[in-house]
C-alpha atoms as a PDB file:
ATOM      1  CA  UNK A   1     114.155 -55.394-139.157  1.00  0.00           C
ATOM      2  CA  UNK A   2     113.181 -57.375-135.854  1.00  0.00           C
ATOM      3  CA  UNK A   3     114.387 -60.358-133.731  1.00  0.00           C
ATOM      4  CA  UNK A   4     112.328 -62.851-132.400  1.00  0.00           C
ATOM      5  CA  UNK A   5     112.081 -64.332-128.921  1.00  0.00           C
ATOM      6  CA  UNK A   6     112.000 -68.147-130.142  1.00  0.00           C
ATOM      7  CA  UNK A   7     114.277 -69.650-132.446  1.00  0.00           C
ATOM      8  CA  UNK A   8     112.558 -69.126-135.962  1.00  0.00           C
ATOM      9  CA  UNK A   9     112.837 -71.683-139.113  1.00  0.00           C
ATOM     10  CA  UNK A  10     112.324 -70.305-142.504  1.00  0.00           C
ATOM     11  CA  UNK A  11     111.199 -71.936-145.237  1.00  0.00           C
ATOM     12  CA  UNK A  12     111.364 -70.582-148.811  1.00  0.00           C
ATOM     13  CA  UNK A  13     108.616 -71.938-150.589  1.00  0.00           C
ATOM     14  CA  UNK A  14     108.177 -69.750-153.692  1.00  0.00           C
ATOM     15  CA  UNK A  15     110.239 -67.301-155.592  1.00  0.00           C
ATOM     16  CA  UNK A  16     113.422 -66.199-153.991  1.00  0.00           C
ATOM     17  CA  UNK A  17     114.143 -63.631-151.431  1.00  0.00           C
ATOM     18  CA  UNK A  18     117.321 -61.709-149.587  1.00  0.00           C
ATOM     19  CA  UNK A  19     117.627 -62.173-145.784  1.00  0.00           C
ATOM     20  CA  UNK A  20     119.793 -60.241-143.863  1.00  0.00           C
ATOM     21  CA  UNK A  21     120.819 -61.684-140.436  1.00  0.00           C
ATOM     22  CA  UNK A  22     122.911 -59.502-137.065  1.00  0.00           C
ATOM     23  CA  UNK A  23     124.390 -61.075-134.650  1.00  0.00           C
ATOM     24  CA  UNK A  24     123.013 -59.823-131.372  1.00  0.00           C
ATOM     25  CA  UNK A  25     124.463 -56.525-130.842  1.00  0.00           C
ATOM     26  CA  UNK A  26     126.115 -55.558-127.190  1.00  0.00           C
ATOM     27  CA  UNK A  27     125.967 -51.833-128.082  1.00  0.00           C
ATOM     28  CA  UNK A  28     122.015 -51.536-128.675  1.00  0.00           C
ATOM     29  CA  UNK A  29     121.590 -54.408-125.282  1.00  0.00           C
ATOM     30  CA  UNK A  30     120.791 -57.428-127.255  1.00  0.00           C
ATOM     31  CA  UNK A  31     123.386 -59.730-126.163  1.00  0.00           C
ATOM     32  CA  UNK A  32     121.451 -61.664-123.302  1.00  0.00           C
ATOM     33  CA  UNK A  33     117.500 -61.740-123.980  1.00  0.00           C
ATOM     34  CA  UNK A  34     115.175 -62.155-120.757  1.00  0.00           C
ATOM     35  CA  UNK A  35     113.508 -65.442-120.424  1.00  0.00           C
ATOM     36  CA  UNK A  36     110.015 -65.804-122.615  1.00  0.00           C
ATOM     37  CA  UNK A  37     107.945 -64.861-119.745  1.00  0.00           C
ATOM     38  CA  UNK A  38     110.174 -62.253-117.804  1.00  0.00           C
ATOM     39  CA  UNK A  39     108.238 -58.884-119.245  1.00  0.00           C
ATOM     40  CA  UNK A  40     110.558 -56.883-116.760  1.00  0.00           C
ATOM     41  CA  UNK A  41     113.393 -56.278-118.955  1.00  0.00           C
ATOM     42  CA  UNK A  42     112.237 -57.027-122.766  1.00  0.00           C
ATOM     43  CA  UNK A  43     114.633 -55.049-125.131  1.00  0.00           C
ATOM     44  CA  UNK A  44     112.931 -52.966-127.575  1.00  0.00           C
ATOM     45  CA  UNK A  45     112.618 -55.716-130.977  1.00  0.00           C
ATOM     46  CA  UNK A  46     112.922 -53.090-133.098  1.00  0.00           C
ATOM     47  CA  UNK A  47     116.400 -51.555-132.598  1.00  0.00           C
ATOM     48  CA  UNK A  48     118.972 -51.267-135.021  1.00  0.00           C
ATOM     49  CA  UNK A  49     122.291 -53.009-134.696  1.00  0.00           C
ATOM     50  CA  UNK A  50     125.463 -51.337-135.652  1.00  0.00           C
ATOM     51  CA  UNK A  51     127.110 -54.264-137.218  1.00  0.00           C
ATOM     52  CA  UNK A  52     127.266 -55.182-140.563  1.00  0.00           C
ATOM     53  CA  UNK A  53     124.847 -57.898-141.397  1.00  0.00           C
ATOM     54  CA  UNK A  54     125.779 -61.647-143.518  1.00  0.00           C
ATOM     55  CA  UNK A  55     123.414 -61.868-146.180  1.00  0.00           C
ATOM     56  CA  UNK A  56     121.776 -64.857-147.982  1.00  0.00           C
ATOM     57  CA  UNK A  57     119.904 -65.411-150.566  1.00  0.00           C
ATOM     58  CA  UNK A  58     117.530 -68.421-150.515  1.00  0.00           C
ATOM     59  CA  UNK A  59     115.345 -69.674-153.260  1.00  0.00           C
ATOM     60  CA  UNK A  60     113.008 -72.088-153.197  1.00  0.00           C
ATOM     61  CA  UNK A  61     113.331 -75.399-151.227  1.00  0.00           C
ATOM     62  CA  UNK A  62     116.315 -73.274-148.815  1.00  0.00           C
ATOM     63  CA  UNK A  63     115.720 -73.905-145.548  1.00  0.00           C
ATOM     64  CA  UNK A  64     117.239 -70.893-143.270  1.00  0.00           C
ATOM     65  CA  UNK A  65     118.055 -71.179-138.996  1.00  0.00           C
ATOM     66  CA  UNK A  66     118.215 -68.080-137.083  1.00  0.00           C
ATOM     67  CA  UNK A  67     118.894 -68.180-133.311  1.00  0.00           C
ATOM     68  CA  UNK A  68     116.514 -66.702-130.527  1.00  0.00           C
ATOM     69  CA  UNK A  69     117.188 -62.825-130.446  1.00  0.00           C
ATOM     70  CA  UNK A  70     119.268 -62.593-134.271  1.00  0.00           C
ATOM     71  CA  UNK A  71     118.166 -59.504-136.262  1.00  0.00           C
ATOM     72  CA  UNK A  72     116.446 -60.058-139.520  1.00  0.00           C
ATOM     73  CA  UNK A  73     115.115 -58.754-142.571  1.00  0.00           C
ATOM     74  CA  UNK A  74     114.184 -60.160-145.585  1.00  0.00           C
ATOM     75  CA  UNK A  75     113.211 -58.700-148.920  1.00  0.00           C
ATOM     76  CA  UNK A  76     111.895 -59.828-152.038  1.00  0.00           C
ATOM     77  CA  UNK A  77     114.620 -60.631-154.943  1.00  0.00           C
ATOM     78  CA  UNK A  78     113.977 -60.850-159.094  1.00  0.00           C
ATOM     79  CA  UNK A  79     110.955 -58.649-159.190  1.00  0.00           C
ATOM     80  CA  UNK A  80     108.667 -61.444-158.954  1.00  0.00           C
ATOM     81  CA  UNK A  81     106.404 -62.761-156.054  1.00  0.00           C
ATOM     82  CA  UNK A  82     108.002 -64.733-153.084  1.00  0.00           C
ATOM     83  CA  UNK A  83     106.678 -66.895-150.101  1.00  0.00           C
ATOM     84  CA  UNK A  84     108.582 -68.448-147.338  1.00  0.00           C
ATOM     85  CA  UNK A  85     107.160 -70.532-144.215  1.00  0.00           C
ATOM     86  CA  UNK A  86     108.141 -69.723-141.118  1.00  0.00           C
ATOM     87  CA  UNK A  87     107.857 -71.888-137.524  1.00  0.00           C
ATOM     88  CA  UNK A  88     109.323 -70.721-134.748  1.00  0.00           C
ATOM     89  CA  UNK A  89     110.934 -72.885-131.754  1.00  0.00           C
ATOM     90  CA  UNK A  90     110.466 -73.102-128.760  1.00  0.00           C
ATOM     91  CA  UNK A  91     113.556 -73.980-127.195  1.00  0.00           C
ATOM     92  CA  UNK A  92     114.311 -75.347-123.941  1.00  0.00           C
ATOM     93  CA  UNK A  93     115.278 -72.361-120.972  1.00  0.00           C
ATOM     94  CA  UNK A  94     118.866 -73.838-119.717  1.00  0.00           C
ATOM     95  CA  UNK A  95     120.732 -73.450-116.842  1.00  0.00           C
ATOM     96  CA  UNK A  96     124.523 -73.619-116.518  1.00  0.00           C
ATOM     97  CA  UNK A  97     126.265 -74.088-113.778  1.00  0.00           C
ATOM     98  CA  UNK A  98     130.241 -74.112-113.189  1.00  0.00           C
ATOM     99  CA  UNK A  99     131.313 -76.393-110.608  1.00  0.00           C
ATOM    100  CA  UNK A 100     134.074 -76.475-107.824  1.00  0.00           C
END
């Protein structure tokens, strides 16, 4: 299990496998990520979150989102071989601002 710093298409392009997606977790401090090149406060990408996860199963031709900083794991289904694509995003850095 891991989260990625860029939003992070998946592709399934062979077989089928199991993905299991978290949403970003306030207890283990994954709820606001640091901007990509702010190495000051970079959350360890390997903690575990203590929700419970959605799963999915995706077979080939699925096409799967997961946002910037959702934990994932995926696993291979049927006992057969699986391949999925993946491209990751690199999103804009926003700013909001409330006004008066």
């Amino acid at each position: 299990m891991h989260f990625d710093y860029e939003d992070v298409l998946i592709i399934q392009v062979h077989g089928s496998k199991r993905w299991r997606l978290w949403a970003p977790d306030p207890a283990v401090g994954q709820m606001e990520l640091p901007a990509r090149n702010d190495h000051r406060t970079v959350p360890g990408k390997s903690t575990v979150p203590t929700q419970v996860p959605t799963g999915i199963e995706m077979q080939r031709g699925d096409v799967l989102y997961i946002p910037r900083g959702y934990p994932h794991m995926a696993e291979t289904t049927g006992g057969n071989s699986s391949v999925h694509f993946t491209m990751t995003v690199m999103s804009q850095e926003f700013t909001w601002e409330v006004g008066s």
